[in-house]
N, C-alpha and C. Protein backbone atom coordinates (compact mmCIF):
# COMPACT_ATOMS: atom_id res chain seq x y z
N UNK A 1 116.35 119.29 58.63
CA UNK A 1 115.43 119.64 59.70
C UNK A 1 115.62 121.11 60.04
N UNK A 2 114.45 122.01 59.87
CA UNK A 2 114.45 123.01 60.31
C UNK A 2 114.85 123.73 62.08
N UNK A 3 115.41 124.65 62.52
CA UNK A 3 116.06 124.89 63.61
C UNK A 3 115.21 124.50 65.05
N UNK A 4 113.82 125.23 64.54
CA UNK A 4 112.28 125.49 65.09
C UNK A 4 112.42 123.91 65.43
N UNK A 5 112.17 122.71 64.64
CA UNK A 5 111.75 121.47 65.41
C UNK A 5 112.70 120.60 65.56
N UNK A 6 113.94 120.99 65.59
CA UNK A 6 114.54 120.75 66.73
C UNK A 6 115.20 120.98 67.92
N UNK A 7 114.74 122.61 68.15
CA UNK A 7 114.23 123.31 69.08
C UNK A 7 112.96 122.78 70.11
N UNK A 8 112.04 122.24 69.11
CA UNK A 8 110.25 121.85 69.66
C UNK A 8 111.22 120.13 70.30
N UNK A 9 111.94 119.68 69.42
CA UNK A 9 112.44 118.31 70.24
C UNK A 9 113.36 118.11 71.23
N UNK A 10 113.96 119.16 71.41
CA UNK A 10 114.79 119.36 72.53
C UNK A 10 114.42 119.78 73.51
N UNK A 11 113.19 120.58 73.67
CA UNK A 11 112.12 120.90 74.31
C UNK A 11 111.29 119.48 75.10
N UNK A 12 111.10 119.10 74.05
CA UNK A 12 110.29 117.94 74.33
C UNK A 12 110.95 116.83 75.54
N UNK A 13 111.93 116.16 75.27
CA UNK A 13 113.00 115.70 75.48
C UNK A 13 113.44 115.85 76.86
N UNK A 14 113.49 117.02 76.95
CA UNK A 14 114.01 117.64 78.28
C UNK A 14 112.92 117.74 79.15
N UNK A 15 111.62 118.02 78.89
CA UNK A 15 110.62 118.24 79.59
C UNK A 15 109.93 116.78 80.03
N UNK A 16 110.13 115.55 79.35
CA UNK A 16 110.36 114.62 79.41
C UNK A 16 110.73 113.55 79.96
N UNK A 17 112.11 114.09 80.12
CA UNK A 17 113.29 113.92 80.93
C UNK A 17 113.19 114.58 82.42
N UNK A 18 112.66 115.17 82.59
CA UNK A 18 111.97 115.97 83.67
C UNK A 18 111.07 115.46 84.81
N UNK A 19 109.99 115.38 83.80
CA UNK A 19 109.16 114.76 84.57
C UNK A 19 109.41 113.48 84.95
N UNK A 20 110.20 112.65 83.67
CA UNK A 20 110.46 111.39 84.58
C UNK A 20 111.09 111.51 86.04
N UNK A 21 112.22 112.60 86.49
CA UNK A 21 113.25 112.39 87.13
C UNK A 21 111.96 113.13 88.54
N UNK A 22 111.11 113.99 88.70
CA UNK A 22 110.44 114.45 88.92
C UNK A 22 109.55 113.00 89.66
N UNK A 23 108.98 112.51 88.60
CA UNK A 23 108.02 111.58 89.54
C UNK A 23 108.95 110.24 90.18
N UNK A 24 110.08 109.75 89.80
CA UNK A 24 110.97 109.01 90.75
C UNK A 24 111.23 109.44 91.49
N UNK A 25 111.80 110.84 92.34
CA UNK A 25 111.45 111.31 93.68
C UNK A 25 110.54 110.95 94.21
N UNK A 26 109.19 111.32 93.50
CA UNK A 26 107.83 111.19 94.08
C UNK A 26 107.30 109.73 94.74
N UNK A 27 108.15 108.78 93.72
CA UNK A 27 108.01 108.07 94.00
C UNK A 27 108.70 107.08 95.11
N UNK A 28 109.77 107.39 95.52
CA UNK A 28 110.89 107.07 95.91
C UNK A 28 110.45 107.74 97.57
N UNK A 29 109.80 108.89 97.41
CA UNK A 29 109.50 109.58 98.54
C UNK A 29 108.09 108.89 98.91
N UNK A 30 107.17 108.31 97.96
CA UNK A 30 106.18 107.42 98.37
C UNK A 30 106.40 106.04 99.08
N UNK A 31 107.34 105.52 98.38
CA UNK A 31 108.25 104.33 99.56
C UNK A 31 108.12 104.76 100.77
N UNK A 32 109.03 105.69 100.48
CA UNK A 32 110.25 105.80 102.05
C UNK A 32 108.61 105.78 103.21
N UNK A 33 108.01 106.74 102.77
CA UNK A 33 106.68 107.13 103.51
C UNK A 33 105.51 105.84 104.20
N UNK A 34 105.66 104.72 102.64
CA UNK A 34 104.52 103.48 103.22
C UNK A 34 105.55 103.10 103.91
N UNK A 35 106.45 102.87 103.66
CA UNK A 35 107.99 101.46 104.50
C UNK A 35 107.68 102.24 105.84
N UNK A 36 107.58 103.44 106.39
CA UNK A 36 108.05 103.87 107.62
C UNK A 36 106.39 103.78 108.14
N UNK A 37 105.22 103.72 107.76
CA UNK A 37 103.82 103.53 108.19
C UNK A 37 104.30 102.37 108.53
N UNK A 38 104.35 101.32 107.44
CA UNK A 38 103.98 99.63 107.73
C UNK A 38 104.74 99.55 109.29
N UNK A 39 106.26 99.92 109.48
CA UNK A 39 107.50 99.97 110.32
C UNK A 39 106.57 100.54 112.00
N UNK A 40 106.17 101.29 111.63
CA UNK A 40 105.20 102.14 112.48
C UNK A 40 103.95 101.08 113.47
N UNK A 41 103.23 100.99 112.35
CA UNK A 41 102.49 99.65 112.27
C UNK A 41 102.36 98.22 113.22
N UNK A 42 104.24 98.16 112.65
CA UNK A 42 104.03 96.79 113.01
C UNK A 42 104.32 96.74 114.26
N UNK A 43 105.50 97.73 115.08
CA UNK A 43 105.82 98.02 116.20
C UNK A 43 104.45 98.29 117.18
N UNK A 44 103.17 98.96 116.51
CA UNK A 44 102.35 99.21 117.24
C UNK A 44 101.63 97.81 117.59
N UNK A 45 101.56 97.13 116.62
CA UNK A 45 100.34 95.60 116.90
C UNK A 45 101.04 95.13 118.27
N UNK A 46 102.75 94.93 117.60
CA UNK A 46 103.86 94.16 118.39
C UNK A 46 103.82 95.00 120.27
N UNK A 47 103.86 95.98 120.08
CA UNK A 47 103.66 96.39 121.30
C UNK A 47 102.34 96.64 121.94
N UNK A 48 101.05 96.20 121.59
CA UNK A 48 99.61 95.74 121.92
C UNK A 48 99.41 94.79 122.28
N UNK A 49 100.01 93.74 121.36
CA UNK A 49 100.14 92.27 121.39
C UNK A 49 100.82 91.96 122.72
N UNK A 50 101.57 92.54 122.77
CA UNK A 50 102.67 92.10 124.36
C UNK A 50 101.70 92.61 125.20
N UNK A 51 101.20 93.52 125.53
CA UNK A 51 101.19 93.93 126.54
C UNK A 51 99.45 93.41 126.85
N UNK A 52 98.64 93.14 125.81
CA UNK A 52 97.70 92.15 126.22
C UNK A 52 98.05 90.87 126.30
N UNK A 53 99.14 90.31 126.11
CA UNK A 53 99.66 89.20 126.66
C UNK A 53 100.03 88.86 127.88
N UNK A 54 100.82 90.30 128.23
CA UNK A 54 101.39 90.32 129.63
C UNK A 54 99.85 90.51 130.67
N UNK A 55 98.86 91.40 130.25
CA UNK A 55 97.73 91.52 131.17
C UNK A 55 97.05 90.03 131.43
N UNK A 56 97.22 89.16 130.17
CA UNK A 56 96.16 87.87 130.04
C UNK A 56 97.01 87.16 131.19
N UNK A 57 98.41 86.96 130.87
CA UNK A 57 98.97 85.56 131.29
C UNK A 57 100.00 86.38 132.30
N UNK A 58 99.15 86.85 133.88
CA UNK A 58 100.08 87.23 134.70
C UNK A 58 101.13 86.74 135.37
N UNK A 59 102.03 86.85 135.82
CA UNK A 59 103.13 86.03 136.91
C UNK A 59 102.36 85.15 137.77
N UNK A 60 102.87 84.19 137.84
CA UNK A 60 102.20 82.82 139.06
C UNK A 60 102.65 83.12 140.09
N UNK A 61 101.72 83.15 141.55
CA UNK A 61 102.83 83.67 142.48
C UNK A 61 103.55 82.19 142.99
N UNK A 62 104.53 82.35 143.59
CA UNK A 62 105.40 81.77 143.77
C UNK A 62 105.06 81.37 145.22
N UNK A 63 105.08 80.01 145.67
CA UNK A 63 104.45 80.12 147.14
C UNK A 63 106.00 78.69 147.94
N UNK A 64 106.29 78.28 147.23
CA UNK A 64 107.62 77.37 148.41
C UNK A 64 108.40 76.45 147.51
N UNK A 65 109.29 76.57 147.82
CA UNK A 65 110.44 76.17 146.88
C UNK A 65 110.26 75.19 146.09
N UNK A 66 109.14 74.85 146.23
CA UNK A 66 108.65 73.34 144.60
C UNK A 66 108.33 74.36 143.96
N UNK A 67 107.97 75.51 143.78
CA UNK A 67 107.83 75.96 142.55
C UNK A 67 108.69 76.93 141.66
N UNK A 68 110.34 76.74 142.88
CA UNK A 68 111.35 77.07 142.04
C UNK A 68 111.90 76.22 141.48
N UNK A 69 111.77 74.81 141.15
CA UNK A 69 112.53 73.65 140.34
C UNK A 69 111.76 72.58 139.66
């Protein structure tokens, strides 16, 4: 094998090798990014959800001790 192609394959190889390592960041950084939306997300429904719960179903008032037992 001439020097030239395996020069052109070591080239190759590496550039290769590159981009793989290149788009697993990318990708890895695309996780981290949906996981912390969904996380985001769900805290938001969860804290909507309560608090139109708490508006729907207010405190009963309390009027003489049968309705502490």
């Amino acid at each position: 094998m001439s020097e030239n192609l395996k020069g052109a394959l070591a080239f190759a190889g590496v550039l290769i090798l590159g981009v793989l390592f290149l788009l697993g960041f990318l990708l890895f950084a695309l996780v981290l990014i949906a996981l912390a939306f969904v996380t985001f997300l769900g805290f938001y429904i969860y804290l909507r959800l309560k608090l139109w719960w708490a508006k729907r179903h207010s405190p009963k008032e309390l009027e003489g001790p049968e309705d502490y037992f």
